[in-house]
C-alpha atoms as a PDB file:
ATOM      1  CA  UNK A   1      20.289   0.695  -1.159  1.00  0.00           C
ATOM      2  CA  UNK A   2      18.892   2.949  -4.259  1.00  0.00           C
ATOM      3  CA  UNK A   3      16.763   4.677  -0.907  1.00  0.00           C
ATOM      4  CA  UNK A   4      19.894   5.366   0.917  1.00  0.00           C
ATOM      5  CA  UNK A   5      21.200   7.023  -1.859  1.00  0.00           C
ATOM      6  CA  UNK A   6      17.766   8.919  -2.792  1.00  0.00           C
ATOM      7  CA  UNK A   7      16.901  10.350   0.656  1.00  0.00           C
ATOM      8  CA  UNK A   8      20.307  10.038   2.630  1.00  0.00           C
ATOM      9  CA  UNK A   9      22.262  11.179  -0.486  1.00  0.00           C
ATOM     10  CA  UNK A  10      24.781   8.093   0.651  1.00  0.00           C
ATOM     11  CA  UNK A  11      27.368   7.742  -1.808  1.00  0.00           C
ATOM     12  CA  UNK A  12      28.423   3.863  -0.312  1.00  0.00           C
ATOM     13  CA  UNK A  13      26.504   1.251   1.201  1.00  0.00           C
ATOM     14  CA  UNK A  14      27.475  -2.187   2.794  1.00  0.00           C
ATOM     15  CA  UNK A  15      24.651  -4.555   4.354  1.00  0.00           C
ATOM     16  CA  UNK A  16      25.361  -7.783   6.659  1.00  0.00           C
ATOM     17  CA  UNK A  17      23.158 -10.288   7.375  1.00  0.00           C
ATOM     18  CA  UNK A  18      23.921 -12.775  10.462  1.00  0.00           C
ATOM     19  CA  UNK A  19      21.887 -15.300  11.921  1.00  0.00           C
ATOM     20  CA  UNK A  20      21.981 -16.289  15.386  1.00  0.00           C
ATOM     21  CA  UNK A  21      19.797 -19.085  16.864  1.00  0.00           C
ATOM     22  CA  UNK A  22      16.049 -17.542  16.429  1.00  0.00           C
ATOM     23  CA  UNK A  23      17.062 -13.974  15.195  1.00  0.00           C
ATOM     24  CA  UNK A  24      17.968 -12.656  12.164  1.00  0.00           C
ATOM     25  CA  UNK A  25      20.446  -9.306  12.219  1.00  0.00           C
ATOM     26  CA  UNK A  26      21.168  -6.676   9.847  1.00  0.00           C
ATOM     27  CA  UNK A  27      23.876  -3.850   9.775  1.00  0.00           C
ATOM     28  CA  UNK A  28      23.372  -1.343   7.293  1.00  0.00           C
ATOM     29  CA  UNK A  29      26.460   1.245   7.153  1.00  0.00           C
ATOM     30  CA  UNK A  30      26.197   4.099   5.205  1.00  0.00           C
ATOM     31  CA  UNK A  31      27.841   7.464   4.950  1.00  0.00           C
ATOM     32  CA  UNK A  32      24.639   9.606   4.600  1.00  0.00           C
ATOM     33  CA  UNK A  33      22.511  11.584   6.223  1.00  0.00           C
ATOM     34  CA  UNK A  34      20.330   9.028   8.271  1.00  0.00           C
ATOM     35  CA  UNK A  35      16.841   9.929   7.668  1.00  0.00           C
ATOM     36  CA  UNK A  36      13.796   8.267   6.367  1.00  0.00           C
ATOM     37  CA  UNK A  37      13.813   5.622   8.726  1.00  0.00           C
ATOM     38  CA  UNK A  38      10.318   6.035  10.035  1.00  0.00           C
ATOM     39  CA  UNK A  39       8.846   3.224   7.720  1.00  0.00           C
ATOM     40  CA  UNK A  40      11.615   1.600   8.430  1.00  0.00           C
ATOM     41  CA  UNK A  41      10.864   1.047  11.983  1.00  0.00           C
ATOM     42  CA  UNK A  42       7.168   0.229  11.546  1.00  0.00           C
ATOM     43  CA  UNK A  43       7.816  -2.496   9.292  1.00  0.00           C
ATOM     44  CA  UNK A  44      10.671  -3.873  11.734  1.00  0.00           C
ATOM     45  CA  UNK A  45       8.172  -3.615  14.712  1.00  0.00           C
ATOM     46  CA  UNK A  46       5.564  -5.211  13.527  1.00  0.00           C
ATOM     47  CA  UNK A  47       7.153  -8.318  12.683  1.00  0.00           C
ATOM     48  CA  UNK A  48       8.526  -8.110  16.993  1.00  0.00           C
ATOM     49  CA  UNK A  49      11.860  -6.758  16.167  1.00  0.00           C
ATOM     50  CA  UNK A  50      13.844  -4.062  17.135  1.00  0.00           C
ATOM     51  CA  UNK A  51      15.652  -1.308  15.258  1.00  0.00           C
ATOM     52  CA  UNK A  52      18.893   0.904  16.151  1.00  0.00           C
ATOM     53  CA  UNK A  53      19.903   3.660  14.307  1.00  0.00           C
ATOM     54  CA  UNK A  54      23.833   5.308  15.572  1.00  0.00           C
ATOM     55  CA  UNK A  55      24.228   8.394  13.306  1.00  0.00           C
ATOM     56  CA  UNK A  56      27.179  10.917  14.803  1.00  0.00           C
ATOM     57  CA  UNK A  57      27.848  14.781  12.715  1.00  0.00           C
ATOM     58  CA  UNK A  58      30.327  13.326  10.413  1.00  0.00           C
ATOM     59  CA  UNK A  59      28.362   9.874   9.840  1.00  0.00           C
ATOM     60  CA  UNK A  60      28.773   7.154   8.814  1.00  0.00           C
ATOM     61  CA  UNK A  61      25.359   6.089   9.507  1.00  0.00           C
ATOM     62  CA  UNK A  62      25.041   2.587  11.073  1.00  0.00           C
ATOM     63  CA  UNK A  63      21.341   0.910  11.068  1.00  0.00           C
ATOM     64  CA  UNK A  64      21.191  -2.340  12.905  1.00  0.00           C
ATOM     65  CA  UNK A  65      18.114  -4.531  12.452  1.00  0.00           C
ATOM     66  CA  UNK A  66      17.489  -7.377  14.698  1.00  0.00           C
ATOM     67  CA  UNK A  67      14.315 -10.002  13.946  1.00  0.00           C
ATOM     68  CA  UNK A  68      13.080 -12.986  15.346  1.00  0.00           C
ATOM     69  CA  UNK A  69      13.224 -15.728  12.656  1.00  0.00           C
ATOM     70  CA  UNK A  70      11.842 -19.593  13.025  1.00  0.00           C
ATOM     71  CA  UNK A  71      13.869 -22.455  12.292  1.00  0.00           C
END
């Protein structure tokens, strides 16, 4: 959260985890900027997941993180 505030200047962030079967899901909403995700996505895809990033002028920023995860 302290990096969404550092490089997205976000002034709120709220995080939910969900776990469905075999995959693990984040949702990261923030109202920043939306950048500085590149790391981000490397780390994401190379544990076979997937990463979506929905950032409209006006925000708020909404990451979505999606992960296999073993029983």
């Amino acid at each position: 959260m302290s990096n969404a505030a550092k490089h997205g200047h976000a002034g709120s962030v709220s995080v939910t985890l969900t776990r469905v079967g075999g995959t693990v899901r984040a949702e990261i909403t923030d109202d920043g900027r939306g950048t500085g995700l590149r790391g981000m996505r490397q780390r994401v895809e190379a544990v076979d997941g997937v990463l979506r990033v929905q950032s409209p002028p006006g925000g708020p920023t909404v990451i979505t993180v999606e992960c296999p995860c073993a029983s």
